[in-house]
N, C-alpha and C. Protein backbone atom coordinates (compact mmCIF):
# COMPACT_ATOMS: atom_id res chain seq x y z
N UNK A 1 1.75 84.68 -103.63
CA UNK A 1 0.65 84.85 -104.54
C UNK A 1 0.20 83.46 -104.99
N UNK A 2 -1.08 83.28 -105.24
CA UNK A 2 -1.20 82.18 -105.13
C UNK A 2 -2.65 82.05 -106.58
N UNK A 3 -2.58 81.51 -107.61
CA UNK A 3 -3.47 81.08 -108.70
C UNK A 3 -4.28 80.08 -108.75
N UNK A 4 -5.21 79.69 -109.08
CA UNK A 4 -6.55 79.04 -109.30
C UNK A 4 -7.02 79.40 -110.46
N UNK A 5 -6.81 78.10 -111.02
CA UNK A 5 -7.28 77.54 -112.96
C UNK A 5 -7.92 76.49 -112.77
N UNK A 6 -9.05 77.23 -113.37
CA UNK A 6 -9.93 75.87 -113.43
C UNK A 6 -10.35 75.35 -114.97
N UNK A 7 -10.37 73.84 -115.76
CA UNK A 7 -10.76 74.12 -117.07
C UNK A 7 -11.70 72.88 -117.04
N UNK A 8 -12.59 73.45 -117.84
CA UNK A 8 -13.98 72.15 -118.22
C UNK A 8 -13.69 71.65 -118.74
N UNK A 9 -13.52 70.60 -119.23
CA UNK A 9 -13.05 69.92 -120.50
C UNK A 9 -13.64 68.29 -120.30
N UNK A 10 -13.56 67.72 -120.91
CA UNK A 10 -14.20 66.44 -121.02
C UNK A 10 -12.46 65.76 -120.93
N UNK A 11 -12.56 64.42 -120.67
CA UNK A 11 -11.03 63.72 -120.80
C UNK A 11 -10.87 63.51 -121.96
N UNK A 12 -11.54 63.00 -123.12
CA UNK A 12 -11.45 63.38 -124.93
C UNK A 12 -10.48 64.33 -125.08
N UNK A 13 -11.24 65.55 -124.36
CA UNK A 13 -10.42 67.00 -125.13
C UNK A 13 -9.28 67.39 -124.41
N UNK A 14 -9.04 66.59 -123.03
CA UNK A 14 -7.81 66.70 -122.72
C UNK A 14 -6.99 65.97 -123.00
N UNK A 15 -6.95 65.04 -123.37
CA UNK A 15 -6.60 64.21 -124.73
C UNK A 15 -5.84 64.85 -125.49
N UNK A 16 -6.65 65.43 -126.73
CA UNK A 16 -6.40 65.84 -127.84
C UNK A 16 -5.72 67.14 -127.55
N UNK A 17 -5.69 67.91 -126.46
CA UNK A 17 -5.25 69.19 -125.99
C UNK A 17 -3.86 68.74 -125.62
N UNK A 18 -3.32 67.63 -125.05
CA UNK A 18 -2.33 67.86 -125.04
C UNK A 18 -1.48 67.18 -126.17
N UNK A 19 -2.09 66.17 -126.54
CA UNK A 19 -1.62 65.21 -127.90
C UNK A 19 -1.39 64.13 -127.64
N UNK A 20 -2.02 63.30 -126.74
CA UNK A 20 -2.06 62.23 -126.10
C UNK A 20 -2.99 61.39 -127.38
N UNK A 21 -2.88 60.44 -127.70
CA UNK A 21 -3.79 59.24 -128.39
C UNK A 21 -4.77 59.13 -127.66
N UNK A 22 -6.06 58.93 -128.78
CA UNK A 22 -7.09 57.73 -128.43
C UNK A 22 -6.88 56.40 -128.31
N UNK A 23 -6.95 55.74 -127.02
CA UNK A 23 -6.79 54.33 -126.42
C UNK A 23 -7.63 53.48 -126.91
N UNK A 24 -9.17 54.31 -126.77
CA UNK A 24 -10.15 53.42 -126.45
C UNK A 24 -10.67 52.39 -127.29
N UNK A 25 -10.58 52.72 -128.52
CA UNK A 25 -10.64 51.83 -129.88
C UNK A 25 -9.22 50.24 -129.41
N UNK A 26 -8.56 50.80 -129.22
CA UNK A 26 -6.90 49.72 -129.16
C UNK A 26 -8.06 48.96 -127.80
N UNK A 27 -8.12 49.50 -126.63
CA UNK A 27 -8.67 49.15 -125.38
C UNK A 27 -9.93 47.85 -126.01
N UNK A 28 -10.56 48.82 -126.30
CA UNK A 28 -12.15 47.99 -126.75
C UNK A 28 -11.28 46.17 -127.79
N UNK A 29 -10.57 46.35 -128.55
CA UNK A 29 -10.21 45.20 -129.37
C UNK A 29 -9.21 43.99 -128.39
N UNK A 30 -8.46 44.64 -127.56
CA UNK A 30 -7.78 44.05 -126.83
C UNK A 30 -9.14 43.07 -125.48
N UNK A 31 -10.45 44.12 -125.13
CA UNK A 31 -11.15 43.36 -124.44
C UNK A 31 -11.55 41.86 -125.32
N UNK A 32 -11.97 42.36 -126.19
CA UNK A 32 -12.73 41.28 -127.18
C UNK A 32 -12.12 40.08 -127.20
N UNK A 33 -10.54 40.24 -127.65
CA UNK A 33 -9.69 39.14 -128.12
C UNK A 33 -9.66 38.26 -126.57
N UNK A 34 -9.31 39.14 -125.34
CA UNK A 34 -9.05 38.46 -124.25
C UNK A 34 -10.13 37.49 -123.90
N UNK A 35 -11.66 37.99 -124.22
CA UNK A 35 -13.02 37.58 -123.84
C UNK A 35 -13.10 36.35 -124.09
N UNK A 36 -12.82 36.25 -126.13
CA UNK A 36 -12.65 35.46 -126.97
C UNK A 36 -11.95 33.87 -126.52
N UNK A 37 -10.62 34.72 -126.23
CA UNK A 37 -9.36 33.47 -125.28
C UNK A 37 -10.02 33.12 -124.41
N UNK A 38 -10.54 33.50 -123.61
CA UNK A 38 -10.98 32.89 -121.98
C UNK A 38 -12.25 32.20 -122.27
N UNK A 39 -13.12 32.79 -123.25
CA UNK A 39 -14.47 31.47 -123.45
C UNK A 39 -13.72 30.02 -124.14
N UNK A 40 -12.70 30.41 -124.97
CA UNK A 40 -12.28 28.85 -125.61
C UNK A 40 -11.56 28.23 -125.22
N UNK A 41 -10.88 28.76 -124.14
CA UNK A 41 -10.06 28.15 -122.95
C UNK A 41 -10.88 27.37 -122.03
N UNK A 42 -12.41 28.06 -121.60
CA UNK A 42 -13.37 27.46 -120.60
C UNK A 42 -13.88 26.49 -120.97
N UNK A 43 -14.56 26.74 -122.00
CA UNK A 43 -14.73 25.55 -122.94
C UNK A 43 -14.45 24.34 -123.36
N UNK A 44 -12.84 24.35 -123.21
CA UNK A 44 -12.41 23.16 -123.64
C UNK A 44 -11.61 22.62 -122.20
N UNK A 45 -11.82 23.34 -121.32
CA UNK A 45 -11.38 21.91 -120.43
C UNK A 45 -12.60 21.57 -120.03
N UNK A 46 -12.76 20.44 -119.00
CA UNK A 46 -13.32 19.73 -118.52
C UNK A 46 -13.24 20.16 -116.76
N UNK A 47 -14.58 20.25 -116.30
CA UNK A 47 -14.84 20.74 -114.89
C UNK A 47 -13.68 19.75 -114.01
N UNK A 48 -13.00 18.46 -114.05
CA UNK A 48 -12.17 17.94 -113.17
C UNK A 48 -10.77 18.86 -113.00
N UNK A 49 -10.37 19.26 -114.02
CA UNK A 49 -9.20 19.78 -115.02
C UNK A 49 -9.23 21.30 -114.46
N UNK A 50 -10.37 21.86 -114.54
CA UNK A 50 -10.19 23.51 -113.91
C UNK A 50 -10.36 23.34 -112.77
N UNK A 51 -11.19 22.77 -111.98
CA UNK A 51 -11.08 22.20 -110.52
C UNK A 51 -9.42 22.60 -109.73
N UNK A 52 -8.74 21.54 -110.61
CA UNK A 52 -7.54 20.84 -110.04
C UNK A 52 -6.67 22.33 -110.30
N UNK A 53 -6.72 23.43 -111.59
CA UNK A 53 -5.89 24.50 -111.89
C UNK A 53 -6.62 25.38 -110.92
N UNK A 54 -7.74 25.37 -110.36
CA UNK A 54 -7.55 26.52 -109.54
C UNK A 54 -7.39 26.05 -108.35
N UNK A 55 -7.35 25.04 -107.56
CA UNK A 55 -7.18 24.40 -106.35
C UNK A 55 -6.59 23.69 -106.13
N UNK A 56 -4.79 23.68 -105.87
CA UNK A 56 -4.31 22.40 -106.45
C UNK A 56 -4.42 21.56 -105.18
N UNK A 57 -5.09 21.63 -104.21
CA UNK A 57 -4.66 20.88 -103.37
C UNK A 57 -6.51 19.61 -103.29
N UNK A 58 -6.90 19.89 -104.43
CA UNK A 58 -8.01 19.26 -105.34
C UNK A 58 -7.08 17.84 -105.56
N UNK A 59 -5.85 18.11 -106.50
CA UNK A 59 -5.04 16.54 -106.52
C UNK A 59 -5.14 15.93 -106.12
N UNK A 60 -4.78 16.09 -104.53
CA UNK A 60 -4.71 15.24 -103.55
C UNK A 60 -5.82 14.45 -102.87
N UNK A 61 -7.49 14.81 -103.75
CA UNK A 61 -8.47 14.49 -102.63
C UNK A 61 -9.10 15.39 -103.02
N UNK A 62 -10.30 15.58 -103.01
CA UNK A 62 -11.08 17.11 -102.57
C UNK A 62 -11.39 17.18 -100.82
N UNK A 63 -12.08 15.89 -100.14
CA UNK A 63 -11.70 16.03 -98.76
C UNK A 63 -10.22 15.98 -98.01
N UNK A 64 -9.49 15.45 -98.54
CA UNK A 64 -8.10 15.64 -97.46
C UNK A 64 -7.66 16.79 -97.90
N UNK A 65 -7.80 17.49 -99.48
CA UNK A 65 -6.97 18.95 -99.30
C UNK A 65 -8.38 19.71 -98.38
N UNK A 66 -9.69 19.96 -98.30
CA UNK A 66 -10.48 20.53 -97.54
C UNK A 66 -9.98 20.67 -96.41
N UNK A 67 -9.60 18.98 -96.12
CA UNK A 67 -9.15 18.56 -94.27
C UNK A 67 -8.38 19.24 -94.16
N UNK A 68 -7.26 18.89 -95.04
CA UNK A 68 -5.61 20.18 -94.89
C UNK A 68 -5.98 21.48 -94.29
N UNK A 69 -6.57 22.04 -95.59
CA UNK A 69 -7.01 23.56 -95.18
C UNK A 69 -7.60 23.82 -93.49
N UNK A 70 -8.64 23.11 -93.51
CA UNK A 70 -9.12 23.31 -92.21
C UNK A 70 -8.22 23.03 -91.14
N UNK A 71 -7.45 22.29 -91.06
CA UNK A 71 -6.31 21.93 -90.13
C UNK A 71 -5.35 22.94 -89.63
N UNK A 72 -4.92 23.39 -91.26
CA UNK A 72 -4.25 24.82 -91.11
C UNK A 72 -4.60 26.21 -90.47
N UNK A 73 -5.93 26.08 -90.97
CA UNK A 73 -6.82 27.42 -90.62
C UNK A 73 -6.94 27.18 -88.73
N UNK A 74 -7.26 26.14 -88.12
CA UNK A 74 -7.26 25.78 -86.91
C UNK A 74 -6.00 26.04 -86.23
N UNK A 75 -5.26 25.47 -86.91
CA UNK A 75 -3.16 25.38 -85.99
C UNK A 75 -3.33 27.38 -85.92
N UNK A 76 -3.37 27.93 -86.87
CA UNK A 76 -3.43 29.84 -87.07
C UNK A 76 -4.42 30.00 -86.17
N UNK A 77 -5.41 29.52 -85.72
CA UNK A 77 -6.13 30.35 -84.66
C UNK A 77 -5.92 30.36 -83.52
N UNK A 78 -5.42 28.87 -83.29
CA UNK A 78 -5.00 28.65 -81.97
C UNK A 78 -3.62 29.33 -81.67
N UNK A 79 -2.56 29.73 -82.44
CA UNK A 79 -1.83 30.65 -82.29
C UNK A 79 -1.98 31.67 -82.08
N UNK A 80 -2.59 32.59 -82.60
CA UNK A 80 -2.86 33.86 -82.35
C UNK A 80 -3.94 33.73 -80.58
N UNK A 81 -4.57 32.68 -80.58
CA UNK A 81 -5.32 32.95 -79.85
C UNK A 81 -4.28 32.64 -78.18
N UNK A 82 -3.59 31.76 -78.23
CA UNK A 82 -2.73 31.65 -77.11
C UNK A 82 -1.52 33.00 -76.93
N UNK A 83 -1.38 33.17 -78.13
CA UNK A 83 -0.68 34.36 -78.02
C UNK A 83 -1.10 35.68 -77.48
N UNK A 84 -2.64 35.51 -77.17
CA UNK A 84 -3.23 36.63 -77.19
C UNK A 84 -4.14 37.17 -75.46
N UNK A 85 -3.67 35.55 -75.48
CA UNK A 85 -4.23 35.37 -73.96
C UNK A 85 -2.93 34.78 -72.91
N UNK A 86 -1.88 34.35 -73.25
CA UNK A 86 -0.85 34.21 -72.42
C UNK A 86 -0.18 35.94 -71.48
N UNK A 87 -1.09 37.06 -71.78
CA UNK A 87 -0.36 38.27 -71.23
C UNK A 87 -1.31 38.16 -69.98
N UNK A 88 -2.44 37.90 -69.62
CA UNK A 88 -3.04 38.24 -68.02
C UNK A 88 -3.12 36.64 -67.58
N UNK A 89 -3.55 35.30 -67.36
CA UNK A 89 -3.75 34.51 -66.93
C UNK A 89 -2.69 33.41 -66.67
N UNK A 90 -1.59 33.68 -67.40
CA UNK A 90 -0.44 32.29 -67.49
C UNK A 90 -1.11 31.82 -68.60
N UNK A 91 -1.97 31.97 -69.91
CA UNK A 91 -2.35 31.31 -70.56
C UNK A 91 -3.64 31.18 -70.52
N UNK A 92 -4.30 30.87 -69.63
CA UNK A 92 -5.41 30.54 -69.21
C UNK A 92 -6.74 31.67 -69.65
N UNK A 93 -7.61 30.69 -70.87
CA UNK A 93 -8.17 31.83 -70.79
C UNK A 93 -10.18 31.48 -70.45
N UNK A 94 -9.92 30.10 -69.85
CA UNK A 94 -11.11 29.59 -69.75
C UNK A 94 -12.42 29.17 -70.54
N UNK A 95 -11.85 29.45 -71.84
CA UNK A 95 -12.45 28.76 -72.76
C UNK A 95 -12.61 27.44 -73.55
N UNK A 96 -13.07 26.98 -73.46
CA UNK A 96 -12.98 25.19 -73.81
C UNK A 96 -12.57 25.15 -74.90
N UNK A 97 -11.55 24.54 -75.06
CA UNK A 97 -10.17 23.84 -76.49
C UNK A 97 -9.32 25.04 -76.75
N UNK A 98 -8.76 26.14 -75.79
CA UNK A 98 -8.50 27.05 -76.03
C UNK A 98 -7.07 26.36 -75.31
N UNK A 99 -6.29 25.17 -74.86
CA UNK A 99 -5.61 24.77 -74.46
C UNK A 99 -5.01 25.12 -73.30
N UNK A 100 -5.26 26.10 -72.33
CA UNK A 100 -5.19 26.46 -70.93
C UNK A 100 -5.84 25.49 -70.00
N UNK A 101 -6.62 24.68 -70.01
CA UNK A 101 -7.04 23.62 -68.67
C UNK A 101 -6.29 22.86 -68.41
């Protein structure tokens, strides 16, 4: 045997139906304060300073950590890509800098 209940209710009144708290007041004050922190945090550093906290490899250079990255991102392609072509040719996959010639 098998039942099907269905109830309208808004999420408020299922809420209060089962005795669960209102969040949204606590929710709404907790946005504010966080908002609050993060504008006077932005504020007071200096564009070199957040630069360097979200990128640390900014320290080092902004072009040699760029170079880094790109270096890295290159060594990962060419891996996957030899890896991907060493199953039919011996490697070889006739594409220029693809390291098979």
């Amino acid at each position: 045997m098998k039942f099907n209940i269905e109830i309208d209710c808004s999420p408020e009144e299922a809420r209060a139906f089962f005795g669960l708290p209102d969040v949204a007041p606590m929710q709404e004050r907790l946005m504010k304060d966080m908002e609050e922190k993060l504008r006077g945090n932005m504020l007071s550093m200096d564009p070199d300073a957040m630069m360097k906290s979200w990128m640390p490899m900014a320290t080092q250079g902004a072009m040699q950590g760029w170079g880094e990255m790109q270096k890295m991102f290159w060594e990962q392609m060419g891996m996957g890509m030899s890896s991907g072509a060493s199953g039919g040719k011996g490697g070889k996959s006739g594409k220029p800098g693809s390291g098979g010639e």
